[in-house]
Protein backbone atom coordinates (compact mmCIF):
# COMPACT_ATOMS: atom_id res chain seq x y z
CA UNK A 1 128.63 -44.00 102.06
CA UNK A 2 127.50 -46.87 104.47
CA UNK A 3 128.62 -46.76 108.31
CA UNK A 4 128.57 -49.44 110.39
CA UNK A 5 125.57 -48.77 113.21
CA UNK A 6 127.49 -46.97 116.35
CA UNK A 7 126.63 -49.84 118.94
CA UNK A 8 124.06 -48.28 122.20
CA UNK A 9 126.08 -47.46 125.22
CA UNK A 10 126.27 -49.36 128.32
CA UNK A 11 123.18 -49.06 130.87
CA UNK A 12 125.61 -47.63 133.36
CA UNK A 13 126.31 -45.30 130.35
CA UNK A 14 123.34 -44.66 129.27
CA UNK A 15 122.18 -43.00 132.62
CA UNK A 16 123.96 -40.05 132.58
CA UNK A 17 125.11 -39.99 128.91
CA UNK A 18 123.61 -40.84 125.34
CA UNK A 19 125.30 -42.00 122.43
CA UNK A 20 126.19 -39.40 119.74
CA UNK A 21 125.21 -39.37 116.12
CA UNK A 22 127.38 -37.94 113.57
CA UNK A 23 126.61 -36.62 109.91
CA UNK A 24 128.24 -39.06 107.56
CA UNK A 25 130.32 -36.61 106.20
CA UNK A 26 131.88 -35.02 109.43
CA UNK A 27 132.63 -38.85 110.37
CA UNK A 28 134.08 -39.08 107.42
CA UNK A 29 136.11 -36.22 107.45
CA UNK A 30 137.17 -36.92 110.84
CA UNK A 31 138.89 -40.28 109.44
CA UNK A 32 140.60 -38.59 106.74
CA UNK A 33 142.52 -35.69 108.55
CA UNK A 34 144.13 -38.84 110.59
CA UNK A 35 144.44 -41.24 108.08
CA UNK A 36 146.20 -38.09 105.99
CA UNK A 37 147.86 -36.39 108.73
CA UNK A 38 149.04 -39.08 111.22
CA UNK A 39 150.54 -41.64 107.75
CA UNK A 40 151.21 -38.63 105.22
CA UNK A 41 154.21 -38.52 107.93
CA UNK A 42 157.41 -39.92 106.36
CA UNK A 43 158.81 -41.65 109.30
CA UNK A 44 155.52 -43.51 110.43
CA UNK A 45 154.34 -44.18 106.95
CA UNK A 46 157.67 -45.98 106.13
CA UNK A 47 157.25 -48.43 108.94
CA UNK A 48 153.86 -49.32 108.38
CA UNK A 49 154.50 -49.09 104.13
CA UNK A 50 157.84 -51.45 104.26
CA UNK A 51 155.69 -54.05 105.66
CA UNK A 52 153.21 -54.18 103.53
CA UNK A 53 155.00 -53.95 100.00
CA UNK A 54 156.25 -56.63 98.00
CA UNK A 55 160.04 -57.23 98.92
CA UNK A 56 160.65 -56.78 95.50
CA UNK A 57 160.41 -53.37 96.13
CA UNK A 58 161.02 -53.11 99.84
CA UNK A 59 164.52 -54.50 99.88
CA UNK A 60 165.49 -52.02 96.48
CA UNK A 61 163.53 -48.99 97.96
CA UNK A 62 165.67 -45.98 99.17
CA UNK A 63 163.13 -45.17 102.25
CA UNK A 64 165.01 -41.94 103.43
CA UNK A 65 164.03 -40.30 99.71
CA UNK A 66 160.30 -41.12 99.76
CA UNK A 67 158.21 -38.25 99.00
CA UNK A 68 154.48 -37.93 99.37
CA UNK A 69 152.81 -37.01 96.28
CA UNK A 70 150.51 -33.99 96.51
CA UNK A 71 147.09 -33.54 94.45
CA UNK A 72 143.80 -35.33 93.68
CA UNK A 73 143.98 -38.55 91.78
CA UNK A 74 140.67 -40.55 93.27
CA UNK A 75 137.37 -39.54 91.43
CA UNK A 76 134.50 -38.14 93.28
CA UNK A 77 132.77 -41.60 93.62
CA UNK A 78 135.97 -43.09 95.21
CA UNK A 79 136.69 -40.42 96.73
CA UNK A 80 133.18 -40.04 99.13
CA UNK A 81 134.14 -44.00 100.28
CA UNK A 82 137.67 -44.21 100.74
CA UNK A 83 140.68 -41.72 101.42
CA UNK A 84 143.78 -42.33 99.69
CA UNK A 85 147.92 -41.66 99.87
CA UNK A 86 150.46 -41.84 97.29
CA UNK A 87 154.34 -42.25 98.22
CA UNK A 88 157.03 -41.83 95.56
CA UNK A 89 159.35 -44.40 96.74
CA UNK A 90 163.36 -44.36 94.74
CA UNK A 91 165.03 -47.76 94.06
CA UNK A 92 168.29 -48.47 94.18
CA UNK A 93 168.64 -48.70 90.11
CA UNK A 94 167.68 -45.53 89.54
CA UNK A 95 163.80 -45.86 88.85
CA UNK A 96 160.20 -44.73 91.18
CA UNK A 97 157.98 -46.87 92.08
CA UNK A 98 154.53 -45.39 93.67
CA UNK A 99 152.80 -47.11 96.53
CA UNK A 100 149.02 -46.27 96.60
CA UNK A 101 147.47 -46.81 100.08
CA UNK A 102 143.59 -46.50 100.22
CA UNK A 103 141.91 -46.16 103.31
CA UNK A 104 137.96 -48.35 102.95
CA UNK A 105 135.94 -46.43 105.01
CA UNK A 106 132.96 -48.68 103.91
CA UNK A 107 131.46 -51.06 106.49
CA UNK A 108 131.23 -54.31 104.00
CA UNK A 109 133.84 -55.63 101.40
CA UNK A 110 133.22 -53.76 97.90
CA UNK A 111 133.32 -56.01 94.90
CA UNK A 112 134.70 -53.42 92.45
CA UNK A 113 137.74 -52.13 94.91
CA UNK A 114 139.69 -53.79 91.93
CA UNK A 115 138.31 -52.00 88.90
CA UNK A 116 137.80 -48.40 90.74
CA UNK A 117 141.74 -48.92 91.69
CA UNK A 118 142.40 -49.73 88.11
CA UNK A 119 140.65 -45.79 87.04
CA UNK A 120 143.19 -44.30 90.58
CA UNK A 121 146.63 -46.19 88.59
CA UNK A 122 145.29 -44.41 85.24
CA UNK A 123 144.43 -40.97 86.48
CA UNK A 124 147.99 -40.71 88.01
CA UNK A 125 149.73 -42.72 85.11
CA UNK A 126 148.33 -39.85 82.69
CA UNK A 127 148.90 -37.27 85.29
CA UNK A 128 152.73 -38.47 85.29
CA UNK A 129 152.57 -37.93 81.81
CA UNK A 130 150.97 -34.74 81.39
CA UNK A 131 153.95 -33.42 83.86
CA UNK A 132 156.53 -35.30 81.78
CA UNK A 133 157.72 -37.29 84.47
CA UNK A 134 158.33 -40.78 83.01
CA UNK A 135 160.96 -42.02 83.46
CA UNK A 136 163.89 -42.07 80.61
CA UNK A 137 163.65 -45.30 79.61
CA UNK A 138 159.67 -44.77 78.45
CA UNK A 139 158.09 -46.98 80.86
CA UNK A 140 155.61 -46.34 83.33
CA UNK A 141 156.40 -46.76 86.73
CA UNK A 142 154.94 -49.51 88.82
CA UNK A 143 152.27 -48.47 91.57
CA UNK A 144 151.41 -51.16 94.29
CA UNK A 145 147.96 -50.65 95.74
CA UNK A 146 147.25 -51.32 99.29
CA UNK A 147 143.68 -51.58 100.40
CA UNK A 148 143.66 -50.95 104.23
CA UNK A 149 140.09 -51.96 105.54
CA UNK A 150 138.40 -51.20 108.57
CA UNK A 151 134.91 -53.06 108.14
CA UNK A 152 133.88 -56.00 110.34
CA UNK A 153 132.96 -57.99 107.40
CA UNK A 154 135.27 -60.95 105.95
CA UNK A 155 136.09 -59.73 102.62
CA UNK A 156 136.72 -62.86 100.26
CA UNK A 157 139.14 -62.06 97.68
CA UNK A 158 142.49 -62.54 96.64
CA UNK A 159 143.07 -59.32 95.45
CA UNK A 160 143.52 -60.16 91.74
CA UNK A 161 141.85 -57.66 89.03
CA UNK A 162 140.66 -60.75 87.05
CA UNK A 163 138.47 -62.33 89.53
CA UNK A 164 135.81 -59.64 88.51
CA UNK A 165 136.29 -60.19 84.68
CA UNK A 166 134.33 -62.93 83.13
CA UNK A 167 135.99 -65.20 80.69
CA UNK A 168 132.86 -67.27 79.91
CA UNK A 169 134.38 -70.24 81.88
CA UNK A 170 134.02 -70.00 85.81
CA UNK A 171 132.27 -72.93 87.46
CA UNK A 172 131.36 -70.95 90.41
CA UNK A 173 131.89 -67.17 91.87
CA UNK A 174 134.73 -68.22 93.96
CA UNK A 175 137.87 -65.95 93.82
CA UNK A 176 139.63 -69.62 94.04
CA UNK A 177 137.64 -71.04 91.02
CA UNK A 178 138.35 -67.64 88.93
CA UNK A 179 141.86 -67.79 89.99
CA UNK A 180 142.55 -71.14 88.39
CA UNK A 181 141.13 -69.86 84.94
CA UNK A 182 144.44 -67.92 84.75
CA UNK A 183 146.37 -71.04 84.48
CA UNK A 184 144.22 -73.34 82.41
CA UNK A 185 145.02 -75.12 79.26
CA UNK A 186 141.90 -74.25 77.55
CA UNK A 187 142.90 -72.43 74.31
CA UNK A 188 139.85 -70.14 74.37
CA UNK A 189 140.06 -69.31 77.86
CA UNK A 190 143.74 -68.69 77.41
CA UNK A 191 142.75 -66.08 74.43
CA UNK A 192 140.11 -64.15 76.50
CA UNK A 193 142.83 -64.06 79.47
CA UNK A 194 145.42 -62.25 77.52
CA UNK A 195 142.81 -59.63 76.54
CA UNK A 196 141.96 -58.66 80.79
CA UNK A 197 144.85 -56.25 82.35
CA UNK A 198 145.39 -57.70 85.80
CA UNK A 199 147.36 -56.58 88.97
CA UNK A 200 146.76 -57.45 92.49
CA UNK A 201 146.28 -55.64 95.59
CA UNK A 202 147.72 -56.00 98.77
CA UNK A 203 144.48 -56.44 101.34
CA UNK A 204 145.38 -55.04 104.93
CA UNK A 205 142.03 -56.12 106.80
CA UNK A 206 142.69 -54.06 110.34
CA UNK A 207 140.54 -55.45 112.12
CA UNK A 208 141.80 -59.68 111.66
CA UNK A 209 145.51 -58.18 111.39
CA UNK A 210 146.86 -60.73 114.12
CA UNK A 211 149.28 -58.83 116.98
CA UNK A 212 152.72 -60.27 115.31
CA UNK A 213 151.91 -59.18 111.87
CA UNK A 214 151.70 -55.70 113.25
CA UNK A 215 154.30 -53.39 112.49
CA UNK A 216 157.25 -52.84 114.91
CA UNK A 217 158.04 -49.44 114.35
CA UNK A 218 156.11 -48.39 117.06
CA UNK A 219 154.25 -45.12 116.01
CA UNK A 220 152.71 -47.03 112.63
CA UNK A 221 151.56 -49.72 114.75
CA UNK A 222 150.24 -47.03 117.36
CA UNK A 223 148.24 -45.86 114.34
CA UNK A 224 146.68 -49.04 113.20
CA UNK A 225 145.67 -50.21 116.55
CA UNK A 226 143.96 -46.63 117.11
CA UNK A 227 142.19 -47.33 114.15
CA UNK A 228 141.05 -50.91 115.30
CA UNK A 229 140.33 -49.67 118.63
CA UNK A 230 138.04 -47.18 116.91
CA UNK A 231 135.91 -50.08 115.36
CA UNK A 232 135.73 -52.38 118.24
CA UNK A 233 135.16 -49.38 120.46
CA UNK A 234 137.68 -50.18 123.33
CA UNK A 235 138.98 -46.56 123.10
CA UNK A 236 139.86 -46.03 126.23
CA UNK A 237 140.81 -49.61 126.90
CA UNK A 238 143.89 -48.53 123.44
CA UNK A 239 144.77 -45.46 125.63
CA UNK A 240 145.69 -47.47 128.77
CA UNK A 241 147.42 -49.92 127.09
CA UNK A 242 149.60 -47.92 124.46
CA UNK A 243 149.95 -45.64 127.27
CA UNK A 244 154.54 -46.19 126.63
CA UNK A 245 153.84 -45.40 122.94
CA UNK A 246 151.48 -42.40 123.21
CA UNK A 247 154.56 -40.96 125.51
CA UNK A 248 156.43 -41.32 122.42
CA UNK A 249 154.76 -39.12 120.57
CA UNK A 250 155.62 -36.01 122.56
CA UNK A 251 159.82 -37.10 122.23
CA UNK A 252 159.40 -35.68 118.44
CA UNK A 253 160.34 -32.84 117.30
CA UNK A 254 156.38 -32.92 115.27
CA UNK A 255 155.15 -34.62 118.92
CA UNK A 256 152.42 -31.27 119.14
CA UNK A 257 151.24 -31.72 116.23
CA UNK A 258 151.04 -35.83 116.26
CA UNK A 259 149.49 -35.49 119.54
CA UNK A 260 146.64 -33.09 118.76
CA UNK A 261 146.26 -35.58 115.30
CA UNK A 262 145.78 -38.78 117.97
CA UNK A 263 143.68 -36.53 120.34
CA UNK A 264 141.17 -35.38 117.80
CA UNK A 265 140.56 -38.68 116.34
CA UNK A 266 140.15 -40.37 120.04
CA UNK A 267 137.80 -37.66 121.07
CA UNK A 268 135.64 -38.02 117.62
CA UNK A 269 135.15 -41.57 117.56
CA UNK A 270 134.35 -41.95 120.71
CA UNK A 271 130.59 -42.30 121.32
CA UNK A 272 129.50 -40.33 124.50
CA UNK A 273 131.19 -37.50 126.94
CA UNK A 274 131.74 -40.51 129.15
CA UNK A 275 133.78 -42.27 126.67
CA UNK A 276 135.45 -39.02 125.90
CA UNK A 277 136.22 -38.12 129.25
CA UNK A 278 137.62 -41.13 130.13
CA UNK A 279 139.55 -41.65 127.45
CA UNK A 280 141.28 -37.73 127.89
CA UNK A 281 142.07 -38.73 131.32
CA UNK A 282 143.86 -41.73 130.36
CA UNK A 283 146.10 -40.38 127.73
CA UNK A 284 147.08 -37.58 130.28
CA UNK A 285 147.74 -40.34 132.34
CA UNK A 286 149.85 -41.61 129.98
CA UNK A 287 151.91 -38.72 129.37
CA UNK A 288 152.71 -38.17 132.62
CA UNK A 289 153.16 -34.57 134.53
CA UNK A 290 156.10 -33.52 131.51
CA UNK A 291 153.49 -34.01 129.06
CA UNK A 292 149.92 -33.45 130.11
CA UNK A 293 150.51 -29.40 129.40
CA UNK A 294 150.85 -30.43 126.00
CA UNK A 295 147.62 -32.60 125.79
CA UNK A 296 146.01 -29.97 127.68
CA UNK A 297 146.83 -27.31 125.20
CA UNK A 298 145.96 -29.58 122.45
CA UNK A 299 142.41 -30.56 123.55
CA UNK A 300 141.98 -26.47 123.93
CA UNK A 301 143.38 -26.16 120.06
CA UNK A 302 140.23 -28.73 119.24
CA UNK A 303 138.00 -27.40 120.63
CA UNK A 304 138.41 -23.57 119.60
CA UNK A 305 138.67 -25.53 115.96
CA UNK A 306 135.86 -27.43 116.79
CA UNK A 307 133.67 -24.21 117.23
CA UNK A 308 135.37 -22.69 114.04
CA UNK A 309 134.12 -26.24 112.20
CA UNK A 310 130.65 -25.94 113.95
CA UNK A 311 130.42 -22.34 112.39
CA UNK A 312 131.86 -24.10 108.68
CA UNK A 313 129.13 -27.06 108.82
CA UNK A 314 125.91 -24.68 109.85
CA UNK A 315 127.09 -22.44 106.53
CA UNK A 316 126.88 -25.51 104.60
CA UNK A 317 123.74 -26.36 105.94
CA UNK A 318 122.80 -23.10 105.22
CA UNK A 319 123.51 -23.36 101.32
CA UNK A 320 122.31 -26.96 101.19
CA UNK A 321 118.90 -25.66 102.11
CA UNK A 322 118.89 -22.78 99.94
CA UNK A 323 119.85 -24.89 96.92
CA UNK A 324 116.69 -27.26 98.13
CA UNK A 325 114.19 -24.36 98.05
CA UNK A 326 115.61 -23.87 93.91
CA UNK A 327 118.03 -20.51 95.27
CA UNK A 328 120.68 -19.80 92.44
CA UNK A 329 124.02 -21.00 93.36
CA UNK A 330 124.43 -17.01 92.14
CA UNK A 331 121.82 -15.17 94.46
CA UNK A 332 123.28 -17.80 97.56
CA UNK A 333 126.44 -16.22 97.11
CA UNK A 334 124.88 -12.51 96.68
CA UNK A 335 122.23 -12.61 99.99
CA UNK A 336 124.94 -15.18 102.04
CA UNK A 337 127.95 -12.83 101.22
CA UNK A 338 129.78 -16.60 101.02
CA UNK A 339 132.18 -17.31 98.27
CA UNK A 340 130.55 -18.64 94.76
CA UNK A 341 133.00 -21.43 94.44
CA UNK A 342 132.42 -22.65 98.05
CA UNK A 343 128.37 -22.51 97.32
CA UNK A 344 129.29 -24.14 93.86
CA UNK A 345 130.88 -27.10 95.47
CA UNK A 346 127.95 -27.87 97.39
CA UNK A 347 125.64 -27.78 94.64
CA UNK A 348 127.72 -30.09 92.62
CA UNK A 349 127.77 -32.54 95.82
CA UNK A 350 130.76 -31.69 97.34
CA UNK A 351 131.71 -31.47 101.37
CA UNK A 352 133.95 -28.58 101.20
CA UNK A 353 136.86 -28.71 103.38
CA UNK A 354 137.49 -26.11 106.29
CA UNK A 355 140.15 -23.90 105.40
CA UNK A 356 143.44 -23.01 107.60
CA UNK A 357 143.65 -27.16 108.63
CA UNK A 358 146.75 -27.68 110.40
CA UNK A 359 149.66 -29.01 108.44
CA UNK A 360 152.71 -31.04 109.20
CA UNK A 361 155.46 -28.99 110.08
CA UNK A 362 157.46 -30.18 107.58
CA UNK A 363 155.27 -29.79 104.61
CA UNK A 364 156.03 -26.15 105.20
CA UNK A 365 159.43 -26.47 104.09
């Protein structure tokens, strides 16, 4: 997976503090319990989702009866550069429609976005099947994909699957001059065109996303900006000024939980104690008196989970150096005392996840 370079600290930073460095896949995994946890929340996910679908489907959606779908549809090569959701959303006549959202943790536009979110819309297509949920009428249901990325790099596309098939006829690698071969009157071209599935993607680039075209329900839009803030590294700068909407957060009847999700991901992107510190003190700030008990017990939560995870990642490290000096995956298990299938998911190339992660509350249910 490519990160973008974590920019050096400021010199009156870098006196008394240096910047961290994180293992790809702890950064990683660090993005993907908030992605999952703070918009695999019903409530927040509907604001951001209902602004982002086509209104074909927004207007006809019954929002109170969407239902996050549960299970692994993204294959292991998607899976290490992107994290993904999938809402069941109702409609009004009677049919689902599935809204994909995909979370580009990459640092630069990727070319074949289109085709690997092609292989996601099969997998759960035939998954649908397998669990002989089609609908009655035969059909499968439609699934809109929405592509939320977080790189600094302008990614030039329309979104269209056919832009990366060739028909033999482009002038020129634009997505504009491939676009226009779907409307020509060449007879040929028009051939080769009906042979090419084609969809198109909705492309939510976070960090060009202009202020108004934010969401107004204000926990998703907390969410995105906390995710912008992350890339442009004004951390601390997002805590000050969302300081109304981070109060918000504790009026839920989730608001612990939300909280400690918005806390961890603050105090793991931020790039030095400094930047930590200072960004701690500003969302207990923000709280006020009535709520900094709660932020307090939440940064003690993450950090007794932190030395839990600590203890996790050095037993990976562990296994990942056995397997390098040619140990069985059988004899690891045997001399370790650890679990065969957690030592067998690291030999196949697998970041096993912690165990005993904090759900939603209402996932319990």
């Amino acid at each position: 997976m490519s990160e973008t370079p974590k920019d050096q600290p400021s010199s009156s930073e870098a006196d008394d503090d240096h910047v961290r460095t994180h293992d790809d896949d702890q950064v990683r995994a660090h993005k993907d319990r908030f992605f999952q946890g703070y918009f695999g929340i019903a409530d927040i996910a509907r604001g951001f989702l209902s602004t982002v679908v086509p209104p074909t489907i927004a207007d006809a959606a019954d929002w109170e009866r969407m239902e996050l779908v549960r299970g692994a549809f993204v294959d292991e090569k998607l899976g290490v550069a992107a994290t993904d959701l999938l809402w069941r959303i109702p409609n009004t006549s009677g049919d689902d429609a599935y809204v994909l959202v995909l979370w580009e943790h990459q640092s630069r536009p990727d070319k074949w976005i289109a085709l690997r979110l092609l292989r996601y819309q099969v997998n759960v297509w035939m998954k649908l099947l397998q669990e002989d949920e089609s609908p009655a009428k035969n059909k499968l249901p439609v699934i809109c994909c929405v592509v939320l990325y977080q790189g600094t790099e302008p990614w030039n596309s329309d979104g269209w699957f056919h832009e990366i098939v060739s028909t033999g006829s482009e002038p020129d690698d634009s997505s504009a001059a491939k676009s226009s071969t779907r409307d020509t009157a060449d007879e040929s071209v028009s051939d080769l065109n009906r042979m090419v599935p084609d969809f198109q993607f909705n492309l939510v680039r976070l960090v060009t996303i202009p202020d108004d075209d934010l969401p107004s329900h204000p926990l998703a839009r907390l969410g995105l900006t906390l995710m912008r803030a992350a890339v442009e590294h004004t951390l601390v700068e997002w805590c000050r000024a969302e300081a109304r909407s981070i109060k918000l957060l504790l009026e839920r009847d989730d608001g612990q939980y939300v909280i400690r999700i918005v806390l961890s991901y603050v105090m793991n992107a931020a790039r030095s104690e400094s930047e930590t510190n200072k960004a701690a003190r500003a969302i207990r700030s923000a709280v006020g008196p009535e709520g900094e008990k709660h932020v307090m017990n939440g940064l003690e939560i993450l950090e007794k989970r932190g030395e839990k995870r600590g203890r996790f990642n050095n037993s990976i490290e562990v296994v990942r150096n056995l397997l390098d000096a040619k140990v069985s995956v059988e004899d690891i298990a045997r001399m370790a005392k650890f679990d065969r299938a957690f030592v067998q998911s690291i030999a196949n190339g697998e970041t096993p996840l912690m165990p005993d992660e904090e759900e939603h509350p209402a996932s319990e249910t």
